[in-house]
C-alpha atoms as a PDB file:
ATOM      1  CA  UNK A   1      29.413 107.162 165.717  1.00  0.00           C
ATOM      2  CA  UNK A   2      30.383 106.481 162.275  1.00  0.00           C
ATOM      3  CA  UNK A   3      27.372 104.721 161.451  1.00  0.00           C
ATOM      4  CA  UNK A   4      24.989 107.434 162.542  1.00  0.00           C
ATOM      5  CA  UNK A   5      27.749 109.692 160.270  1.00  0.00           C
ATOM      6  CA  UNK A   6      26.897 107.335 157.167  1.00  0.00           C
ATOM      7  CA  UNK A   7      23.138 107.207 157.463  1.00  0.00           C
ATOM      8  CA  UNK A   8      22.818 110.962 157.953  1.00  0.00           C
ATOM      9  CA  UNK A   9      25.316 110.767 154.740  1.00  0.00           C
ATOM     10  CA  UNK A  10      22.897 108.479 152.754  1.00  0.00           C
ATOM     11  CA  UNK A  11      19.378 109.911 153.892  1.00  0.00           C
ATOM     12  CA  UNK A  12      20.498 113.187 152.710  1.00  0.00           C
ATOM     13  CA  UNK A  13      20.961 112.244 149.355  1.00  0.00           C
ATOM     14  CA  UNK A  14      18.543 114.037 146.048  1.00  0.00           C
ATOM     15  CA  UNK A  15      16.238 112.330 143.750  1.00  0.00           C
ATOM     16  CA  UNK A  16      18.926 112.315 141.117  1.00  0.00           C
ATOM     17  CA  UNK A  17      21.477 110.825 143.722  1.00  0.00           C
ATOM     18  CA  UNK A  18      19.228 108.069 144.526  1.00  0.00           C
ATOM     19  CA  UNK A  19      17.838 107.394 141.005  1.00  0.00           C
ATOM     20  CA  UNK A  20      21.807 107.082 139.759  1.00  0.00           C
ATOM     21  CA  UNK A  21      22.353 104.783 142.516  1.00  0.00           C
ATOM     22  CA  UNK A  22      20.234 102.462 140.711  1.00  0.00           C
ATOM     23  CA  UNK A  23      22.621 101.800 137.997  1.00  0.00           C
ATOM     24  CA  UNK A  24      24.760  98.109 138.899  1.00  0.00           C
ATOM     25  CA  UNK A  25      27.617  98.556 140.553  1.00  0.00           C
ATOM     26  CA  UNK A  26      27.446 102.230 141.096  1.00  0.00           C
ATOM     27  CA  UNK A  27      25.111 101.863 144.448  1.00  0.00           C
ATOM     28  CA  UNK A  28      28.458 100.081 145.944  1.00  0.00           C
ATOM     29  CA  UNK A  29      30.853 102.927 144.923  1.00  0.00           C
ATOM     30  CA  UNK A  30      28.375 105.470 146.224  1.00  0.00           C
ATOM     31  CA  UNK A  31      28.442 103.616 149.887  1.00  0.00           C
ATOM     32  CA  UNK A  32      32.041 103.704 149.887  1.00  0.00           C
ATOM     33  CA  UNK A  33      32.301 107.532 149.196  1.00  0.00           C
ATOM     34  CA  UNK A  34      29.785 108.315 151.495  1.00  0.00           C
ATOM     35  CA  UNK A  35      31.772 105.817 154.086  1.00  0.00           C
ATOM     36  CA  UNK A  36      35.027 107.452 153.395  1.00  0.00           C
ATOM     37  CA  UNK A  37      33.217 111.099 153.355  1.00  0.00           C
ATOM     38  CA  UNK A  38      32.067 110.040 157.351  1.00  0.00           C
ATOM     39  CA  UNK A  39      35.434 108.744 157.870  1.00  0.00           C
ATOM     40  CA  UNK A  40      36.722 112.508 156.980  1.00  0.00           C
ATOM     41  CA  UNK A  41      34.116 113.845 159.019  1.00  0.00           C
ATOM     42  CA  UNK A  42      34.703 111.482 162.212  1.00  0.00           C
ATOM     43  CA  UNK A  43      38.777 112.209 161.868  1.00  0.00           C
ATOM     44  CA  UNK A  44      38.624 115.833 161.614  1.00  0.00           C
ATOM     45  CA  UNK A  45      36.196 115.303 164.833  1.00  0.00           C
ATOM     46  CA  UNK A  46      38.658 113.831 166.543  1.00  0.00           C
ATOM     47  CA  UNK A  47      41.276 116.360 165.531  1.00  0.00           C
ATOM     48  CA  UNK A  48      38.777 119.179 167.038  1.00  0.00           C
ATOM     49  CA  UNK A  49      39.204 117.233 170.151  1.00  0.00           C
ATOM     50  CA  UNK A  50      42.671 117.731 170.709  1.00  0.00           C
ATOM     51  CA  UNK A  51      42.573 120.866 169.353  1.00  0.00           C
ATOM     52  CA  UNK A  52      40.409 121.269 172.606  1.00  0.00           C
ATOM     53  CA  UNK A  53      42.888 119.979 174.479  1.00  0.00           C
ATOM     54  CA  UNK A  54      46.203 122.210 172.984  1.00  0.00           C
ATOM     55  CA  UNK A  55      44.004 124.950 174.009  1.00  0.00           C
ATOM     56  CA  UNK A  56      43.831 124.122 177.192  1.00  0.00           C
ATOM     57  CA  UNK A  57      47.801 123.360 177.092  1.00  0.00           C
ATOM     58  CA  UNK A  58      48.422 126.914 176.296  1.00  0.00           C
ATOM     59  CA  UNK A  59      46.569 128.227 178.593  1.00  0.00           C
ATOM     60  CA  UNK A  60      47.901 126.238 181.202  1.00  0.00           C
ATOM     61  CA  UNK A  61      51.379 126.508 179.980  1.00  0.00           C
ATOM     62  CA  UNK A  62      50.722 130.758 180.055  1.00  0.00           C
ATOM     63  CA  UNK A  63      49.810 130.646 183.895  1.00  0.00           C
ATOM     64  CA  UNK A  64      52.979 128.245 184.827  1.00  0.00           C
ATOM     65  CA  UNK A  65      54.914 130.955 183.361  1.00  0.00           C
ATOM     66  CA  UNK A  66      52.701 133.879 184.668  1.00  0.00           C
ATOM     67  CA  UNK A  67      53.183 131.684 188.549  1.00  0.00           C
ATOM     68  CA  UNK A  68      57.360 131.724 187.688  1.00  0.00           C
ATOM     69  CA  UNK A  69      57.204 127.626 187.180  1.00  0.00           C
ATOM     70  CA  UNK A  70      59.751 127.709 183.966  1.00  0.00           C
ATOM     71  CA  UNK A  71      60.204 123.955 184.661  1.00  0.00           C
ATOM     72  CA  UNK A  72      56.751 123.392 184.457  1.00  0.00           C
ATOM     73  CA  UNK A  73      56.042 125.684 181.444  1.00  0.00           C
ATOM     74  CA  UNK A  74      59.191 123.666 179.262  1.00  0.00           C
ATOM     75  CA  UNK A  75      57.486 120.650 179.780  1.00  0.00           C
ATOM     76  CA  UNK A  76      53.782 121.507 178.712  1.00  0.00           C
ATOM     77  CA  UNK A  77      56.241 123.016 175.634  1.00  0.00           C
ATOM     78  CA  UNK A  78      57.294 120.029 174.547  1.00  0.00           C
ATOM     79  CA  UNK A  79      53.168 118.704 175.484  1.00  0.00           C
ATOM     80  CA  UNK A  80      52.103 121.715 172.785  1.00  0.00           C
ATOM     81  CA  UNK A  81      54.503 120.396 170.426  1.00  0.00           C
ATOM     82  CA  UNK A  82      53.883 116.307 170.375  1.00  0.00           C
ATOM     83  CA  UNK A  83      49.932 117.217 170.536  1.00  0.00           C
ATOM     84  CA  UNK A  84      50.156 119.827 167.445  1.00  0.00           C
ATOM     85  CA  UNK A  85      51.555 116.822 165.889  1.00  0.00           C
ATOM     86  CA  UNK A  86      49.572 114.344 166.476  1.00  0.00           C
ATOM     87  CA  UNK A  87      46.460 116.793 165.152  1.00  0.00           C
ATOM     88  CA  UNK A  88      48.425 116.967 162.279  1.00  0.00           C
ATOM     89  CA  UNK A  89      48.828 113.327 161.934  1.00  0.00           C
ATOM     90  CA  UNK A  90      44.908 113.316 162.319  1.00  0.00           C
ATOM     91  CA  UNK A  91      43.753 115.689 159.549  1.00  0.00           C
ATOM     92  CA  UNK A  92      46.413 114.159 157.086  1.00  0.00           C
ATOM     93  CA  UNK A  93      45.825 110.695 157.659  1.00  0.00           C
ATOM     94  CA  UNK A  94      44.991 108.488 154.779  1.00  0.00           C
ATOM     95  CA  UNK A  95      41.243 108.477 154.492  1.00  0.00           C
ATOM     96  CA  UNK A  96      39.489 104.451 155.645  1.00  0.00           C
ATOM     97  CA  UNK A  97      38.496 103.450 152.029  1.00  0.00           C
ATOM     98  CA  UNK A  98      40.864 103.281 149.043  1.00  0.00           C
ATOM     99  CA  UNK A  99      39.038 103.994 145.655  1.00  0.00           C
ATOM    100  CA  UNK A 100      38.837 101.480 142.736  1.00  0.00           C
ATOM    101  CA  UNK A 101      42.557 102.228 141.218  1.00  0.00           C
ATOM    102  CA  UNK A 102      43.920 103.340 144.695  1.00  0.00           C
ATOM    103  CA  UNK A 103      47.599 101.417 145.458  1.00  0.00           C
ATOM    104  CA  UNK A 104      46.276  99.712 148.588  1.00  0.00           C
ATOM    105  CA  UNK A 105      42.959  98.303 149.288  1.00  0.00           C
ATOM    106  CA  UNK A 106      41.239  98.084 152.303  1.00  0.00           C
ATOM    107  CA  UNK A 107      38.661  94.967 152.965  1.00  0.00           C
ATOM    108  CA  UNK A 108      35.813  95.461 155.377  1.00  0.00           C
ATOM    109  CA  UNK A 109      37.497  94.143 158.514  1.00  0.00           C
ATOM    110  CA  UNK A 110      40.389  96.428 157.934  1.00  0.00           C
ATOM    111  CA  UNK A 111      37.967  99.624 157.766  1.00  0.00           C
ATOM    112  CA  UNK A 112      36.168  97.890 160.906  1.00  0.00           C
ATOM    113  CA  UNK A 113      39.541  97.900 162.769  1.00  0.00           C
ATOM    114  CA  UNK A 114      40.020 101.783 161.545  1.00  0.00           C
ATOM    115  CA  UNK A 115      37.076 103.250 162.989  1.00  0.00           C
ATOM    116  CA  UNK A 116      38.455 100.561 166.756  1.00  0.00           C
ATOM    117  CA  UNK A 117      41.263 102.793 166.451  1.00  0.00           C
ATOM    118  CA  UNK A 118      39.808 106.007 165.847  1.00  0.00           C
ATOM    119  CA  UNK A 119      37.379 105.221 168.884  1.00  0.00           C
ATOM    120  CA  UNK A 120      40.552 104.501 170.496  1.00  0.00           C
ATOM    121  CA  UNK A 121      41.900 108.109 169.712  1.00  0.00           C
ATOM    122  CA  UNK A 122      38.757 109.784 170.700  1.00  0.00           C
ATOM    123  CA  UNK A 123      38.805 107.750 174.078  1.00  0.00           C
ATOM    124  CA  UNK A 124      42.517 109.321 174.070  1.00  0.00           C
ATOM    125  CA  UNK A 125      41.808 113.272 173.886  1.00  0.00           C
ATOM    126  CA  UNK A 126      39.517 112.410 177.308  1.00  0.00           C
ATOM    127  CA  UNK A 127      41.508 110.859 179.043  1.00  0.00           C
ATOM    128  CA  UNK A 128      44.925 113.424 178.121  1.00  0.00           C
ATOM    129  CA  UNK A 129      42.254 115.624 179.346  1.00  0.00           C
ATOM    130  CA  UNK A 130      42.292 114.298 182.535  1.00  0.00           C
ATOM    131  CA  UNK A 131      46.334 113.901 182.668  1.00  0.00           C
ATOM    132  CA  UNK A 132      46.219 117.672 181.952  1.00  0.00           C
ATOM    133  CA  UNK A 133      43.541 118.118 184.631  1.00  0.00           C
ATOM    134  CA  UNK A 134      46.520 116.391 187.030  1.00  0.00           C
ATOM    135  CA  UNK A 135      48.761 119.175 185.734  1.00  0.00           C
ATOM    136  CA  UNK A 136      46.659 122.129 186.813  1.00  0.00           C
ATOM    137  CA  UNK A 137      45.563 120.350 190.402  1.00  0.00           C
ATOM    138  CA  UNK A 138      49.630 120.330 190.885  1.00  0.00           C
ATOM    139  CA  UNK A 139      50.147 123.708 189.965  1.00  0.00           C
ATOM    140  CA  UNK A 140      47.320 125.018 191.948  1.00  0.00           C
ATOM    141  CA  UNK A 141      48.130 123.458 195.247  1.00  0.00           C
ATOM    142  CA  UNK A 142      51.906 124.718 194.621  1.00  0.00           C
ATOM    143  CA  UNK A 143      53.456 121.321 194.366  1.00  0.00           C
ATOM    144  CA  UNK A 144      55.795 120.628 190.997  1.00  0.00           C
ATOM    145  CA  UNK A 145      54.103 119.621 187.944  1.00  0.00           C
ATOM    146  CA  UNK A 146      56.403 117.451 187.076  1.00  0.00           C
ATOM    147  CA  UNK A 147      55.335 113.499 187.974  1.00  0.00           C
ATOM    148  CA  UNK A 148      51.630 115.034 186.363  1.00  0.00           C
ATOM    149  CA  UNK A 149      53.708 116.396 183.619  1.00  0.00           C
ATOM    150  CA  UNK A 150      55.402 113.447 182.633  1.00  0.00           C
ATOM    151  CA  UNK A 151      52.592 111.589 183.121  1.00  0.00           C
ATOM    152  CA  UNK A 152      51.025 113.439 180.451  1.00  0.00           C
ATOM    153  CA  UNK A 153      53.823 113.354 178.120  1.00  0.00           C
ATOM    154  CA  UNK A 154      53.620 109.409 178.361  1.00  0.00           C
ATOM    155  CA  UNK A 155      49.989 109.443 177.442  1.00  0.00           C
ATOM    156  CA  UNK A 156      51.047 111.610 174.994  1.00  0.00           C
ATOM    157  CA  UNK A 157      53.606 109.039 173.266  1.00  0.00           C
ATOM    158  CA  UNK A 158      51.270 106.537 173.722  1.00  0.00           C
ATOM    159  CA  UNK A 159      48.648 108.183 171.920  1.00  0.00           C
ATOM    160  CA  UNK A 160      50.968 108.451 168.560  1.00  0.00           C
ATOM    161  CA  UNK A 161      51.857 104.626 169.301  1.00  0.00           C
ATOM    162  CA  UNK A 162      48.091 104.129 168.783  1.00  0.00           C
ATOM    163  CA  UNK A 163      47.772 106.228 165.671  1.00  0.00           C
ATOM    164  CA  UNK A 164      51.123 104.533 164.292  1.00  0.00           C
ATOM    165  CA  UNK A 165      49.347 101.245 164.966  1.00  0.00           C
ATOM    166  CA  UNK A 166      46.465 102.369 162.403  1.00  0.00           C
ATOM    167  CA  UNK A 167      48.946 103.363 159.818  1.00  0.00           C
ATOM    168  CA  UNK A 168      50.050 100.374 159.891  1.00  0.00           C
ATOM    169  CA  UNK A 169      46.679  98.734 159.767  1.00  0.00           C
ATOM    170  CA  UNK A 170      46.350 100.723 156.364  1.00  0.00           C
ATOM    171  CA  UNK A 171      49.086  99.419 154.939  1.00  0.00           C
ATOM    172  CA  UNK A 172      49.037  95.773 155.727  1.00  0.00           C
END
């Protein structure tokens, strides 16, 4: 996915764009800000997915609360809560290339490892998806949300474990 972002990144570039890219050493700059550029485009992406998701949380939260389940509705609260921040985590991460006088670098496999990760978090909004999925199927044949609720909540947790792991791939 990030590839396709990059090419569509490159091909769209002017006559001037590609005539300056001649210069040395300025082609290689270019392909890093148009890398990092896709990298911004594929994480706010992914953010857009989970925004998909909290939607969905709300919603479902609303009719536990409409159906008198407060249980139920406290613990898609907290749900609302860990996935707003883990959007937010998204959309403010550190972008996957570091410019020429940037603190930390980033080699090649590093930025390779980046976009595993973000693949990894894309994967993740699916599949929480489906935990929430769990959630409604509970609710709707009157059984407690609970077991689907915490169930949730742990791929929840383990989704921030994931995009704490990619921090930490940016800063080693």
């Amino acid at each position: 996915m990030l590839d396709d972002l990059t090419e569509k990144i490159q091909s769209s570039q002017n006559k001037l764009e590609q005539l300056i890219g001649q210069i040395p050493g300025f082609a290689g700059y270019r392909a890093k800000e148009q890398r990092r550029e896709a990298d911004k485009i594929l994480r706010l992406h992914v953010a857009s997915q989970y925004e998909d998701v909290l939607d969905r949380l709300n919603r479902v939260q609303y009719d536990l609360v409409s159906a008198g389940d407060l249980t139920g509705m406290m613990l898609l609260e907290r749900a609302v809560s860990r996935t707003q921040l883990l959007i937010d985590r998204i959309r403010n991460a550190s972008y996957g290339y570091t410019g020429l006088f940037d603190a930390i670098k980033m080699d090649e496999a590093a930025l390779d490892r980046l976009y595993d990760f973000d693949q990894g978090m894309l994967d993740g909004a699916a599949a929480l998806g489906e935990k929430l999925d769990a959630v409604v199927a509970a609710s709707q044949a009157g059984q407690a949300v609970q077991e689907a609720g915490n169930a949730l909540m742990e791929q929840l947790e383990s989704l921030h474990r994931l995009f704490s792991e990619r921090q930490q791939v940016m800063l080693s």
